[in-house]
PDB file of N, CA and C in Angstrom:
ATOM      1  N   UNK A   1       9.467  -6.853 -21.232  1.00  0.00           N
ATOM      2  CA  UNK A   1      10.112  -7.161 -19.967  1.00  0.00           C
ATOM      3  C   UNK A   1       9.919  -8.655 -19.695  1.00  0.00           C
ATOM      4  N   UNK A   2      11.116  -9.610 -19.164  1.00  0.00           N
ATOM      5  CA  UNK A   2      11.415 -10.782 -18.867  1.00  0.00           C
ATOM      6  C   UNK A   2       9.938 -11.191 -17.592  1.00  0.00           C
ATOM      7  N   UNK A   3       9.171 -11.954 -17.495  1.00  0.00           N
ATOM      8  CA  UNK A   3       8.322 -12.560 -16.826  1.00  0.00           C
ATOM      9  C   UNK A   3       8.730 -12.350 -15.372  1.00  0.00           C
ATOM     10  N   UNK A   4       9.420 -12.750 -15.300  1.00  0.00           N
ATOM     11  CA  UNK A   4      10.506 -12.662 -13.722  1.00  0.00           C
ATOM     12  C   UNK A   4      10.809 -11.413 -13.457  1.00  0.00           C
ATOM     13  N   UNK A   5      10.754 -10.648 -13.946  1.00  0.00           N
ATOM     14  CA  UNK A   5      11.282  -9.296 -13.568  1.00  0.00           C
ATOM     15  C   UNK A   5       9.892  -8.564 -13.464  1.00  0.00           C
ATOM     16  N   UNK A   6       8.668  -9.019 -14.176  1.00  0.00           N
ATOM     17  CA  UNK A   6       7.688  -7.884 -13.769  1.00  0.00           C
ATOM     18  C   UNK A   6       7.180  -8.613 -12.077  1.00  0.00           C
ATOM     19  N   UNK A   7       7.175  -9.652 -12.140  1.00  0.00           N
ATOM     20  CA  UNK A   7       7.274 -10.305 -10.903  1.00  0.00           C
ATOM     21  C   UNK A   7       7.608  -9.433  -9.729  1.00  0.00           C
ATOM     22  N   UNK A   8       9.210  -9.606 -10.224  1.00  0.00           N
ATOM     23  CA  UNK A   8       9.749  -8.873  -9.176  1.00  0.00           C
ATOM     24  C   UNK A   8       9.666  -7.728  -8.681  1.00  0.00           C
ATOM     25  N   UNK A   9       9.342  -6.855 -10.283  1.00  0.00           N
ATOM     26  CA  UNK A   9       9.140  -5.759  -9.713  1.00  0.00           C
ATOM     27  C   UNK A   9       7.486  -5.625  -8.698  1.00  0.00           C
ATOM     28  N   UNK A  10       6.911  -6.182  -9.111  1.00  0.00           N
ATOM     29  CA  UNK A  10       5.542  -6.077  -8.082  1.00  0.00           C
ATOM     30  C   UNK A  10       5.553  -6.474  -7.081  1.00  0.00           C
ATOM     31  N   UNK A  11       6.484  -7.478  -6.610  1.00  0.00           N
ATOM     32  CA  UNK A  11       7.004  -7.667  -5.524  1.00  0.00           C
ATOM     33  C   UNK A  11       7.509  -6.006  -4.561  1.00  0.00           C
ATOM     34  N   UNK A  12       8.239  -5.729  -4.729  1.00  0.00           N
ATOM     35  CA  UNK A  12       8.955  -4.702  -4.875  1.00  0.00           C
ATOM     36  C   UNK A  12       7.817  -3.940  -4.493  1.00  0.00           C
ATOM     37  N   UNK A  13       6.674  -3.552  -4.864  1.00  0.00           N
ATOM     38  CA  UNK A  13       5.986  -2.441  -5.278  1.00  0.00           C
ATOM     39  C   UNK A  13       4.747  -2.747  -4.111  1.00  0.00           C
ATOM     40  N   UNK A  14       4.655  -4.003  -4.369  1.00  0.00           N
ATOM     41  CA  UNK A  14       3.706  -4.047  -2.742  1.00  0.00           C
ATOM     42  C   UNK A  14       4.239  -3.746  -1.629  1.00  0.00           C
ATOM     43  N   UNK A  15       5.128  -4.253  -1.441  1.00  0.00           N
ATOM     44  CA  UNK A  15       6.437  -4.111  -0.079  1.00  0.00           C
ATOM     45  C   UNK A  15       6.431  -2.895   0.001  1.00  0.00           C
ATOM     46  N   UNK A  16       7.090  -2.232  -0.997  1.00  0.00           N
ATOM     47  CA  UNK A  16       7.322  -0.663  -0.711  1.00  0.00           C
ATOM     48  C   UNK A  16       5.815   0.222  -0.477  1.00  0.00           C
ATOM     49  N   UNK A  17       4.804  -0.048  -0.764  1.00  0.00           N
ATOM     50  CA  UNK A  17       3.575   0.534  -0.848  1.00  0.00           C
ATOM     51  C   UNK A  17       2.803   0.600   0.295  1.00  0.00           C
ATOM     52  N   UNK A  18       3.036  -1.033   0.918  1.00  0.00           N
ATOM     53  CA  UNK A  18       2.933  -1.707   2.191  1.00  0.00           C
ATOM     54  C   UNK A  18       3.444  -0.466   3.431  1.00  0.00           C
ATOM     55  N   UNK A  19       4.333  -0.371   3.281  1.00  0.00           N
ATOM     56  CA  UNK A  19       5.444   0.669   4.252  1.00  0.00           C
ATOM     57  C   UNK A  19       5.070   1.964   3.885  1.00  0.00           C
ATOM     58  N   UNK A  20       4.357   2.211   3.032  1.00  0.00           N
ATOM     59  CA  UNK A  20       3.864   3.573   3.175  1.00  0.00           C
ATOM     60  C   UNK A  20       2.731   3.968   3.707  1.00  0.00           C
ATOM     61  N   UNK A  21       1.511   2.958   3.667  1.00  0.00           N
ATOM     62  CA  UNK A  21       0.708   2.825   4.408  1.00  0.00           C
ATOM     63  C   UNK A  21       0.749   3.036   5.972  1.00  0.00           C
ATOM     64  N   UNK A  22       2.013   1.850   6.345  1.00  0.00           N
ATOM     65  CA  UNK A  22       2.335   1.853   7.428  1.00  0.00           C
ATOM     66  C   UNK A  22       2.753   3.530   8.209  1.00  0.00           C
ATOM     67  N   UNK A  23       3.522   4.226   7.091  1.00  0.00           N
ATOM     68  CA  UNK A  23       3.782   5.645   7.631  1.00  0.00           C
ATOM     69  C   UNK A  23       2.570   5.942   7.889  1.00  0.00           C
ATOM     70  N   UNK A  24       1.725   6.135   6.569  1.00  0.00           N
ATOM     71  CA  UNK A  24       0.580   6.834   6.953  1.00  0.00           C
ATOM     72  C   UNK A  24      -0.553   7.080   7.940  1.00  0.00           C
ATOM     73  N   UNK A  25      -0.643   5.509   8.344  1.00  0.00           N
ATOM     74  CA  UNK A  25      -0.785   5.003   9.909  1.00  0.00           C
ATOM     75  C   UNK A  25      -0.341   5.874  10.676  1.00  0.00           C
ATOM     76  N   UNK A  26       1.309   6.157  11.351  1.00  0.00           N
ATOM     77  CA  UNK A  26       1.767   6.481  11.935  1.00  0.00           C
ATOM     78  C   UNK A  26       1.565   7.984  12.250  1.00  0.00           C
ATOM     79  N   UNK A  27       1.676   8.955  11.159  1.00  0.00           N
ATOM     80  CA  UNK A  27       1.191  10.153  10.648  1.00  0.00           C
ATOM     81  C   UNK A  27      -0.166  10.312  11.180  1.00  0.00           C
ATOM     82  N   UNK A  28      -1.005   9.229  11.296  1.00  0.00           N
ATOM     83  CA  UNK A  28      -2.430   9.606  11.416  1.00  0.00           C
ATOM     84  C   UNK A  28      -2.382   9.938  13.221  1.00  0.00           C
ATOM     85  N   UNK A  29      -1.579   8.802  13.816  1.00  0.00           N
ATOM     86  CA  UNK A  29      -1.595   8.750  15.367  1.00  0.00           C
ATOM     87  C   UNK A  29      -0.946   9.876  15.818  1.00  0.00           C
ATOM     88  N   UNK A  30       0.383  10.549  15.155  1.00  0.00           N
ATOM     89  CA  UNK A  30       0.525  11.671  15.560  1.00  0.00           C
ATOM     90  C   UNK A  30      -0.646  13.310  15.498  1.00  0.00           C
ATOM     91  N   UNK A  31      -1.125  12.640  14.221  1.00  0.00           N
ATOM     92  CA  UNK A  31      -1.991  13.834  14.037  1.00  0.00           C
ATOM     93  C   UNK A  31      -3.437  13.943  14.796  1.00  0.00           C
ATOM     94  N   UNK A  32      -3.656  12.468  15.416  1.00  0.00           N
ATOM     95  CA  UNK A  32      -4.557  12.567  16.658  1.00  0.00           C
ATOM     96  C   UNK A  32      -3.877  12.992  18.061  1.00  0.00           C
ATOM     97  N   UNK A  33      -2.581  12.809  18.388  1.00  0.00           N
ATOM     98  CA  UNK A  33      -2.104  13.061  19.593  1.00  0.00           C
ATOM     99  C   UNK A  33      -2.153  14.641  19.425  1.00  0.00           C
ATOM    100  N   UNK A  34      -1.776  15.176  17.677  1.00  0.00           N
ATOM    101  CA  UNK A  34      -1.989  16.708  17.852  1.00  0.00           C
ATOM    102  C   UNK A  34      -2.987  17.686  18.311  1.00  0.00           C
ATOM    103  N   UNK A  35      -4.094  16.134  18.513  1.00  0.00           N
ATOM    104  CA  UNK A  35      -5.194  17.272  18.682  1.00  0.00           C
ATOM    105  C   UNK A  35      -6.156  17.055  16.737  1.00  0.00           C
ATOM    106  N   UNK A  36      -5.302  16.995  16.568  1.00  0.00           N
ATOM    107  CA  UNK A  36      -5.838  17.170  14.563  1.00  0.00           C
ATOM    108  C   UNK A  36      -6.398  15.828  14.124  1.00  0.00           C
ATOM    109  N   UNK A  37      -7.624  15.806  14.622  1.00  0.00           N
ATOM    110  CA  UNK A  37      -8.440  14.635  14.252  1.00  0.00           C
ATOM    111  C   UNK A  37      -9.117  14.167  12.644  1.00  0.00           C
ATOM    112  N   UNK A  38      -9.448  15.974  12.188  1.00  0.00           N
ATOM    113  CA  UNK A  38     -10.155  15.367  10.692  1.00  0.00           C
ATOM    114  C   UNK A  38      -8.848  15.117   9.991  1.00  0.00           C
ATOM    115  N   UNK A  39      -7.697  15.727  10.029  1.00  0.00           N
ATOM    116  CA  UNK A  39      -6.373  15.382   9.505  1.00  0.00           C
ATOM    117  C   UNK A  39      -6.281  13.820  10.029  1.00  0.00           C
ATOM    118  N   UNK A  40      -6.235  13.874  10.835  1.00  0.00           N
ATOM    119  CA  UNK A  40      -5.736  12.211  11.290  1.00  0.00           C
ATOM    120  C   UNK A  40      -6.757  11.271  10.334  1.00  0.00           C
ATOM    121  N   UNK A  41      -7.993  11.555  10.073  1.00  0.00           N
ATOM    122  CA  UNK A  41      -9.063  10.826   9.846  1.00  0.00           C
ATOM    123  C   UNK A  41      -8.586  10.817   7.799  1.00  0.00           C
ATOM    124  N   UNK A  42      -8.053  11.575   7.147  1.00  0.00           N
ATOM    125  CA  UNK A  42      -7.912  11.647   5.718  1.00  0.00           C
ATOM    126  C   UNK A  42      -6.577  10.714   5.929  1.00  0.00           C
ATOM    127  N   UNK A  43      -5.223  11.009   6.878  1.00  0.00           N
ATOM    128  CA  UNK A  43      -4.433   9.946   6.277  1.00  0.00           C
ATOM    129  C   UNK A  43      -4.599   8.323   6.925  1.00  0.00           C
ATOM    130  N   UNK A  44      -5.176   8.557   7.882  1.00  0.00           N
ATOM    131  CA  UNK A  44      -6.037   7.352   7.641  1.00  0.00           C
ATOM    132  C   UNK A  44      -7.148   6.482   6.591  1.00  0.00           C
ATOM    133  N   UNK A  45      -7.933   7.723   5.831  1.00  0.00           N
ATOM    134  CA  UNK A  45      -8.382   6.871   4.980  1.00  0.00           C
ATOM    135  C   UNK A  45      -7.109   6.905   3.651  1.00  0.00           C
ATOM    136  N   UNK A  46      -6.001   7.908   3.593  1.00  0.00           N
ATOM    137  CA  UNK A  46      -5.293   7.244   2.218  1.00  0.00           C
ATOM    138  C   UNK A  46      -4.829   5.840   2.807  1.00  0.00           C
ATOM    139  N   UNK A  47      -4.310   5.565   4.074  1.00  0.00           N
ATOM    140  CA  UNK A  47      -3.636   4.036   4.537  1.00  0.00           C
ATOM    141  C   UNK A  47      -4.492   3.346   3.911  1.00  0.00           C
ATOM    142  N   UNK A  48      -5.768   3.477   3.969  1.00  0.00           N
ATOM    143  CA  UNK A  48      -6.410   2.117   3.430  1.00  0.00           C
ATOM    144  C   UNK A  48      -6.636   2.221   2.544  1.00  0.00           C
ATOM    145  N   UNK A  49      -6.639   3.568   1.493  1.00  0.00           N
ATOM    146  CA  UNK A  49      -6.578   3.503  -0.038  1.00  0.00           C
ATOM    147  C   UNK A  49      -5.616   2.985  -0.469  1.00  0.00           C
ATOM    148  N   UNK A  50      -4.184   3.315  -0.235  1.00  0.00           N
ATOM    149  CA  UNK A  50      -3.164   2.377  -0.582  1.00  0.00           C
ATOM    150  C   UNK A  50      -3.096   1.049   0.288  1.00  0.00           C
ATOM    151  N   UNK A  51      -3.632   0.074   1.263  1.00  0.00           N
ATOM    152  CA  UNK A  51      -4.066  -1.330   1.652  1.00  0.00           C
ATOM    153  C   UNK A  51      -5.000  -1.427   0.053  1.00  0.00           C
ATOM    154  N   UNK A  52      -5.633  -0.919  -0.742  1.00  0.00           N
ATOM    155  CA  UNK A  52      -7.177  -1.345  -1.065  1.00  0.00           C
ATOM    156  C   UNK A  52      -6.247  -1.331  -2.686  1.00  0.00           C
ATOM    157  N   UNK A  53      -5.610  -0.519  -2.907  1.00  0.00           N
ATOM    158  CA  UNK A  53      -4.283  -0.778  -4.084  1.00  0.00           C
ATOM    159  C   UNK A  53      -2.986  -1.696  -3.820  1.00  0.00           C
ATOM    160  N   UNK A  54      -2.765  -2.532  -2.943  1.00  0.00           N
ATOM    161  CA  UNK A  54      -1.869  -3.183  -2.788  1.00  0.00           C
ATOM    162  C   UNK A  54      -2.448  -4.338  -2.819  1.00  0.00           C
ATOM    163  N   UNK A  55      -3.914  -4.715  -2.154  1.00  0.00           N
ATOM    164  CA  UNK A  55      -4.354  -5.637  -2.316  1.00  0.00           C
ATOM    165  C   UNK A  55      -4.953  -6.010  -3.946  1.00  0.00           C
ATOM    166  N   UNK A  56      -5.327  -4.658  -4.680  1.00  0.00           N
ATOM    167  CA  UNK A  56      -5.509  -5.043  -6.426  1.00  0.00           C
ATOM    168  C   UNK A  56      -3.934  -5.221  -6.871  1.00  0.00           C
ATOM    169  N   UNK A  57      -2.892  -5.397  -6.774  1.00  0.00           N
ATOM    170  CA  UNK A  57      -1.813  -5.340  -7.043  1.00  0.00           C
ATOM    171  C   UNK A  57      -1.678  -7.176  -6.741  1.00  0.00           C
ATOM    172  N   UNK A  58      -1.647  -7.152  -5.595  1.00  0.00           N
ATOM    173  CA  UNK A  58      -1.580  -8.710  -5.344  1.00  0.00           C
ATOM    174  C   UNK A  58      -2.384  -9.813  -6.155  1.00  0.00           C
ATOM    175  N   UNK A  59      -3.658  -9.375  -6.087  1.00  0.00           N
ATOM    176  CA  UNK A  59      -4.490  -9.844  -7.302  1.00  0.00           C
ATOM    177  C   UNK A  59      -4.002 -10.203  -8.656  1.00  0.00           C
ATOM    178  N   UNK A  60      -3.584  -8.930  -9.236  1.00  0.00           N
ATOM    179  CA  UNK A  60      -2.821  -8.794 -10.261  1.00  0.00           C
ATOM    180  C   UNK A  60      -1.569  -9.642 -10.595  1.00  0.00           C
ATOM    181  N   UNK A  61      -0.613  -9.685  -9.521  1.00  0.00           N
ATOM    182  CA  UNK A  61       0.333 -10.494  -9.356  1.00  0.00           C
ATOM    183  C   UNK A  61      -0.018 -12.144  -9.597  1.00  0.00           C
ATOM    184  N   UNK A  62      -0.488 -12.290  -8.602  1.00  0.00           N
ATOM    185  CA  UNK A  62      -0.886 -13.646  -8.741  1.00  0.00           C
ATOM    186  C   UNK A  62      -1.739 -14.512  -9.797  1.00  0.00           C
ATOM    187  N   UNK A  63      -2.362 -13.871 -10.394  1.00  0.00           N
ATOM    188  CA  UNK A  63      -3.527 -13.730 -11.751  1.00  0.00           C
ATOM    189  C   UNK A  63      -1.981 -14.097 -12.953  1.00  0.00           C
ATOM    190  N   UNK A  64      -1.314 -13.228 -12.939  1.00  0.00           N
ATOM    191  CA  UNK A  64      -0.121 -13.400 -14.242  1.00  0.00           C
ATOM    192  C   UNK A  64       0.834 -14.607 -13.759  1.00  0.00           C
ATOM    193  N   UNK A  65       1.186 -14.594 -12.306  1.00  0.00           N
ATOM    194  CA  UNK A  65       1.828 -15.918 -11.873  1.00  0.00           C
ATOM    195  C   UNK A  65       1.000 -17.209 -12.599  1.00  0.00           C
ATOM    196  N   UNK A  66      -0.291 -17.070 -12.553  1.00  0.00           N
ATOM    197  CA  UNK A  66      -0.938 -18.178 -12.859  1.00  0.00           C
ATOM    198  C   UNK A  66      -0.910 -18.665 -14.552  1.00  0.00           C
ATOM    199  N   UNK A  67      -0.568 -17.245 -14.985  1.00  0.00           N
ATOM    200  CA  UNK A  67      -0.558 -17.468 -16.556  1.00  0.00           C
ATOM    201  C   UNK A  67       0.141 -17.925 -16.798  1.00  0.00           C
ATOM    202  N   UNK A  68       1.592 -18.494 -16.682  1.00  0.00           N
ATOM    203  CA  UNK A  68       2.783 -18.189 -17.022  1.00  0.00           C
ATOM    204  C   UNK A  68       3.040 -19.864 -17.036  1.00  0.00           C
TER     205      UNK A  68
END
């Protein structure tokens, strides 16, 4: 694969990963308004499992930017 394109695609892949987090967030606040706190409390910790993989991703990214 062309240099620029794995780029892009990781581009791509944080962004989109980013926004899932963000659901998961969202998911968590409903599932505290439900009343459903240890639920709220697991997709809260995946949000920051995927923050804690987006941020090794960025790493990653930028590490091969540097190679190049």
């Amino acid at each position: 694969m062309e240099d620029n394109k794995i780029i892009i695609l990781m581009d791509h892949t944080i962004h989109h990963n980013e926004h899932h987090a963000e659901d998961f967030v969202s998911i968590a606040k409903d599932l505290r308004d439900a009343g459903a706190n240890e639920a709220a409390e697991l997709a809260e910790s995946a949000a920051n499992d995927i923050n804690e993989a987006v941020k090794k991703l960025v790493e990653a990214r930028d590490l091969y930017k540097k190679q190049l």
